[in-house]
C-alpha atoms as a PDB file:
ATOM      1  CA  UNK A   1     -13.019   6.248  11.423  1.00  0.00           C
ATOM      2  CA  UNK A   2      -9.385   6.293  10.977  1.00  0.00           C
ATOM      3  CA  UNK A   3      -7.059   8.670  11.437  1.00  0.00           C
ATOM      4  CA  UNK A   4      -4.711   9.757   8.796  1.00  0.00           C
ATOM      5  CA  UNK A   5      -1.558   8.407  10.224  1.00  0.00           C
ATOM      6  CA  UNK A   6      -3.267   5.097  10.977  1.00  0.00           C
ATOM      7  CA  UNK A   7      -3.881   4.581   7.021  1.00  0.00           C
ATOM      8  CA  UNK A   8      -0.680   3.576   5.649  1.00  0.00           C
ATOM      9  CA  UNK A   9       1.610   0.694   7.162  1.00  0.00           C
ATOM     10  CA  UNK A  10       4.650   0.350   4.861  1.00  0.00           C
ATOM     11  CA  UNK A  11       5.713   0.793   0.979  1.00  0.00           C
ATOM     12  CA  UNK A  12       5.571  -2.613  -0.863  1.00  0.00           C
ATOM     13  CA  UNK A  13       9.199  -2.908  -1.944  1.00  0.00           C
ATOM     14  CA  UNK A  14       9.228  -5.746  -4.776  1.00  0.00           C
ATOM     15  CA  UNK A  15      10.520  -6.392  -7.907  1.00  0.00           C
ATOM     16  CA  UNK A  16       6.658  -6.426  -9.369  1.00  0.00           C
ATOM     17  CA  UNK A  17       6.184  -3.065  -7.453  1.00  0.00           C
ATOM     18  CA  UNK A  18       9.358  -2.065  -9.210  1.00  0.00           C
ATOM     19  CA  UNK A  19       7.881  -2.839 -12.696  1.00  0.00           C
ATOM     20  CA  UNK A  20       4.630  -1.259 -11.877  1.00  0.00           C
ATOM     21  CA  UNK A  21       6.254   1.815 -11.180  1.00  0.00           C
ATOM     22  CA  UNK A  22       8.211   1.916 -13.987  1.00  0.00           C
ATOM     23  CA  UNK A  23       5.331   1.355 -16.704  1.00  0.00           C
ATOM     24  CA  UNK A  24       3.140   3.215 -14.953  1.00  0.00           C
ATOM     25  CA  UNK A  25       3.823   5.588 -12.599  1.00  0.00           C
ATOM     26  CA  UNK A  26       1.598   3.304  -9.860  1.00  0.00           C
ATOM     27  CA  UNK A  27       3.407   2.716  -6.307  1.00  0.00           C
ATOM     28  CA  UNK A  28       2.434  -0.347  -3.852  1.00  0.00           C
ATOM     29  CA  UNK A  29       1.752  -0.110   0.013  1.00  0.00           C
ATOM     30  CA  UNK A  30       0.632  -1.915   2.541  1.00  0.00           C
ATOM     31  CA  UNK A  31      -2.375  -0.285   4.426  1.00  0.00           C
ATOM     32  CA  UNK A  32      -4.857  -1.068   7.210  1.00  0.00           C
ATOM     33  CA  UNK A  33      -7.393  -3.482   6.229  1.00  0.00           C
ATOM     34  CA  UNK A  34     -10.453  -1.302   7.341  1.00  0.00           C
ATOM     35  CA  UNK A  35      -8.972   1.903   4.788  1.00  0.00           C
ATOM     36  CA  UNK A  36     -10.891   2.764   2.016  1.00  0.00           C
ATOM     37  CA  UNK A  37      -9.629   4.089  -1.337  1.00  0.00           C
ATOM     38  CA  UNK A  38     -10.509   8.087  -0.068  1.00  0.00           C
ATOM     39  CA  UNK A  39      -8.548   7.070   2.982  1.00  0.00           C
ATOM     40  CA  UNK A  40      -5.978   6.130   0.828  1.00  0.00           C
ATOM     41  CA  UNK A  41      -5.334   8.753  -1.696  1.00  0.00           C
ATOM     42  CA  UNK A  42      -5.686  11.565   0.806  1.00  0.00           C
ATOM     43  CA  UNK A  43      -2.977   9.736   3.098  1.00  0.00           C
ATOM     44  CA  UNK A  44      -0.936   9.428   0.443  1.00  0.00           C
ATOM     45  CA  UNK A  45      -1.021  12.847  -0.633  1.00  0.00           C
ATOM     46  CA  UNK A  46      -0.955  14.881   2.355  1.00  0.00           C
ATOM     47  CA  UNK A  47       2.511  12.577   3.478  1.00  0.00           C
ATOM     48  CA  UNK A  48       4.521  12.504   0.139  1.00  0.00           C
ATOM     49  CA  UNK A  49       3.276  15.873  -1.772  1.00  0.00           C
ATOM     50  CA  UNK A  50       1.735  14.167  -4.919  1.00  0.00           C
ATOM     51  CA  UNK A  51      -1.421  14.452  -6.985  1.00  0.00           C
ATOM     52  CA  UNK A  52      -3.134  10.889  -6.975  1.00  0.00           C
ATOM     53  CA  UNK A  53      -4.865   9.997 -10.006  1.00  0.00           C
ATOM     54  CA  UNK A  54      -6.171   6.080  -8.973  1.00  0.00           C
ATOM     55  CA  UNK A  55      -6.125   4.017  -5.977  1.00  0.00           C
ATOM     56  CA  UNK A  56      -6.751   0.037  -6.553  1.00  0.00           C
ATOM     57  CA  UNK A  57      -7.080  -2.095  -3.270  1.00  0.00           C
ATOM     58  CA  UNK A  58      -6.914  -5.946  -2.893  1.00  0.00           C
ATOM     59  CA  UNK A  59      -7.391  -7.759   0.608  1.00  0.00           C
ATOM     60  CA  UNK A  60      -4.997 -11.320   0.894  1.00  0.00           C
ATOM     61  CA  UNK A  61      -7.133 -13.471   3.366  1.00  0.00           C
ATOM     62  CA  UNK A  62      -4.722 -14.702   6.238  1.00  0.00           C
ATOM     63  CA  UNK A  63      -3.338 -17.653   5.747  1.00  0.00           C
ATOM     64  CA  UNK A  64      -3.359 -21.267   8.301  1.00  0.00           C
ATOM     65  CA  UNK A  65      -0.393 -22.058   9.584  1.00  0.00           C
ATOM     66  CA  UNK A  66       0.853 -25.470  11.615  1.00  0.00           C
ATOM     67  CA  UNK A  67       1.888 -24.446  14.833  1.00  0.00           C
ATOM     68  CA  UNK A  68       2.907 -27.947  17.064  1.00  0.00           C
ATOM     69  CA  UNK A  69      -0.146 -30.079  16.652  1.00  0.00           C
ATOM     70  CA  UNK A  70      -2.274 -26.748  16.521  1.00  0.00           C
ATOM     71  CA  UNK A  71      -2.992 -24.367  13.188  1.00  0.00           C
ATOM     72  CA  UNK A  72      -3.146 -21.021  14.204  1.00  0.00           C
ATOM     73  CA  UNK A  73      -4.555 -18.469  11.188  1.00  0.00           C
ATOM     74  CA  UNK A  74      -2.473 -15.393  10.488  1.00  0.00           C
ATOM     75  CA  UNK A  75      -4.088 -12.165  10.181  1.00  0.00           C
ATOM     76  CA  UNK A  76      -5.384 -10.374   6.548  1.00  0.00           C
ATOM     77  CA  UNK A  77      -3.426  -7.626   4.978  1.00  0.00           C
ATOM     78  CA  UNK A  78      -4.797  -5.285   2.520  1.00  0.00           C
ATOM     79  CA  UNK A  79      -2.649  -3.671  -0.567  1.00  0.00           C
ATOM     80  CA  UNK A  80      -3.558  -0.640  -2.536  1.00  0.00           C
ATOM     81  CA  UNK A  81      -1.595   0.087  -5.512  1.00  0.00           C
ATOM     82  CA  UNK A  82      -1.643   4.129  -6.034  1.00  0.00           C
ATOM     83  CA  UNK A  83      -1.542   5.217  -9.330  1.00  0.00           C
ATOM     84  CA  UNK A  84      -0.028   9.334  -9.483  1.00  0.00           C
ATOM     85  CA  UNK A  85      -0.544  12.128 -11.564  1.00  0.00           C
ATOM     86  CA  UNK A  86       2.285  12.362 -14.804  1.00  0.00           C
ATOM     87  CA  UNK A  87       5.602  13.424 -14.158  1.00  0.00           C
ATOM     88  CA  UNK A  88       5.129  13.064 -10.308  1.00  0.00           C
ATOM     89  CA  UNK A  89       6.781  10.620  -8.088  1.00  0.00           C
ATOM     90  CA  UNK A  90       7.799   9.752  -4.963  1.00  0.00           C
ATOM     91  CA  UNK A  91      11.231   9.171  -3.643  1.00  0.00           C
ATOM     92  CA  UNK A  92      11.442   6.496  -0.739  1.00  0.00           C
ATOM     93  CA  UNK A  93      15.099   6.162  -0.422  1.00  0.00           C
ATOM     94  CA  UNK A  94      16.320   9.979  -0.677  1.00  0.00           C
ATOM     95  CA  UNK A  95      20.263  10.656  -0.784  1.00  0.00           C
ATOM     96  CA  UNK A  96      21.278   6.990  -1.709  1.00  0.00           C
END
Protein backbone atom coordinates (compact mmCIF):
# COMPACT_ATOMS: atom_id res chain seq x y z
CA UNK A 1 0.00 0.00 0.00
CA UNK A 2 1.22 3.40 -0.59
CA UNK A 3 1.85 5.99 1.45
CA UNK A 4 0.32 9.33 1.03
CA UNK A 5 3.36 11.23 0.04
CA UNK A 6 4.33 8.49 -2.41
CA UNK A 7 0.94 9.21 -4.47
CA UNK A 8 1.55 12.25 -6.35
CA UNK A 9 4.78 12.91 -8.57
CA UNK A 10 4.32 16.33 -10.22
CA UNK A 11 1.41 18.79 -11.60
CA UNK A 12 0.95 18.34 -15.42
CA UNK A 13 1.75 21.86 -16.58
CA UNK A 14 0.35 22.08 -20.33
CA UNK A 15 -1.47 24.16 -22.40
CA UNK A 16 -4.38 21.24 -22.58
CA UNK A 17 -4.12 21.11 -18.69
CA UNK A 18 -4.50 24.84 -18.92
CA UNK A 19 -7.80 24.55 -20.91
CA UNK A 20 -9.09 21.83 -18.75
CA UNK A 21 -8.81 23.91 -15.90
CA UNK A 22 -10.32 26.68 -17.23
CA UNK A 23 -13.67 24.93 -18.54
CA UNK A 24 -13.80 22.90 -15.86
CA UNK A 25 -12.32 23.35 -12.81
CA UNK A 26 -10.27 19.73 -13.43
CA UNK A 27 -6.31 19.90 -12.68
CA UNK A 28 -3.68 17.28 -14.27
CA UNK A 29 -0.84 15.36 -12.34
CA UNK A 30 1.36 12.94 -12.75
CA UNK A 31 1.06 10.07 -10.12
CA UNK A 32 2.54 6.64 -9.34
CA UNK A 33 1.40 4.04 -11.62
CA UNK A 34 0.25 1.56 -8.82
CA UNK A 35 -2.29 4.71 -7.20
CA UNK A 36 -5.73 4.24 -7.37
CA UNK A 37 -8.40 6.94 -7.75
CA UNK A 38 -9.07 6.86 -3.52
CA UNK A 39 -5.32 7.22 -3.38
CA UNK A 40 -5.66 10.00 -5.45
CA UNK A 41 -8.35 12.23 -4.24
CA UNK A 42 -7.36 11.84 -0.61
CA UNK A 43 -3.65 12.90 -1.62
CA UNK A 44 -4.85 15.57 -3.26
CA UNK A 45 -6.92 16.87 -0.64
CA UNK A 46 -5.08 16.45 2.44
CA UNK A 47 -1.84 18.46 0.43
CA UNK A 48 -3.71 21.42 -1.30
CA UNK A 49 -6.97 21.97 1.07
CA UNK A 50 -9.71 21.23 -1.61
CA UNK A 51 -12.92 19.24 -1.84
CA UNK A 52 -12.49 16.69 -4.83
CA UNK A 53 -15.48 15.98 -6.70
CA UNK A 54 -13.89 13.32 -9.62
CA UNK A 55 -10.69 11.69 -10.21
CA UNK A 56 -10.13 10.19 -13.95
CA UNK A 57 -6.83 8.11 -14.43
CA UNK A 58 -5.16 7.01 -17.75
CA UNK A 59 -1.85 4.81 -17.84
CA UNK A 60 0.63 5.81 -21.21
CA UNK A 61 2.46 2.41 -21.83
CA UNK A 62 6.33 3.17 -22.01
CA UNK A 63 7.51 3.72 -25.04
CA UNK A 64 10.83 1.75 -27.20
CA UNK A 65 13.48 3.70 -27.73
CA UNK A 66 16.85 3.09 -30.08
CA UNK A 67 19.65 3.16 -27.92
CA UNK A 68 23.13 2.26 -30.25
CA UNK A 69 22.14 -0.92 -31.96
CA UNK A 70 19.98 -1.81 -28.77
CA UNK A 71 16.09 -0.57 -27.96
CA UNK A 72 15.76 -0.10 -24.50
CA UNK A 73 11.78 0.46 -23.32
CA UNK A 74 11.09 3.45 -21.11
CA UNK A 75 9.05 3.06 -18.14
CA UNK A 76 4.85 3.72 -17.91
CA UNK A 77 3.50 6.81 -16.35
CA UNK A 78 0.06 7.15 -15.12
CA UNK A 79 -2.09 10.63 -15.24
CA UNK A 80 -5.14 11.40 -13.25
CA UNK A 81 -6.99 14.41 -14.09
CA UNK A 82 -8.79 15.73 -10.68
CA UNK A 83 -11.85 17.31 -11.11
CA UNK A 84 -12.68 19.89 -7.66
CA UNK A 85 -15.57 20.99 -5.97
CA UNK A 86 -17.09 24.72 -7.48
CA UNK A 87 -15.44 27.75 -6.66
CA UNK A 88 -12.33 25.85 -5.29
CA UNK A 89 -8.93 25.82 -6.75
CA UNK A 90 -5.59 25.35 -6.33
CA UNK A 91 -2.78 27.77 -6.71
CA UNK A 92 0.62 26.14 -7.90
CA UNK A 93 2.62 29.18 -8.52
CA UNK A 94 1.68 31.46 -5.35
CA UNK A 95 3.11 35.20 -5.26
CA UNK A 96 4.01 35.37 -9.07
Amino acid sequence: MLGLENVLIKPLLTEKTSQFTEAFNRYAFVVNVKANKNQIKNAVEKYFDVKVVGVHTSVLPGKKKRAGKSFKKTSAQKKAYVELQEGQKIEFFKGI
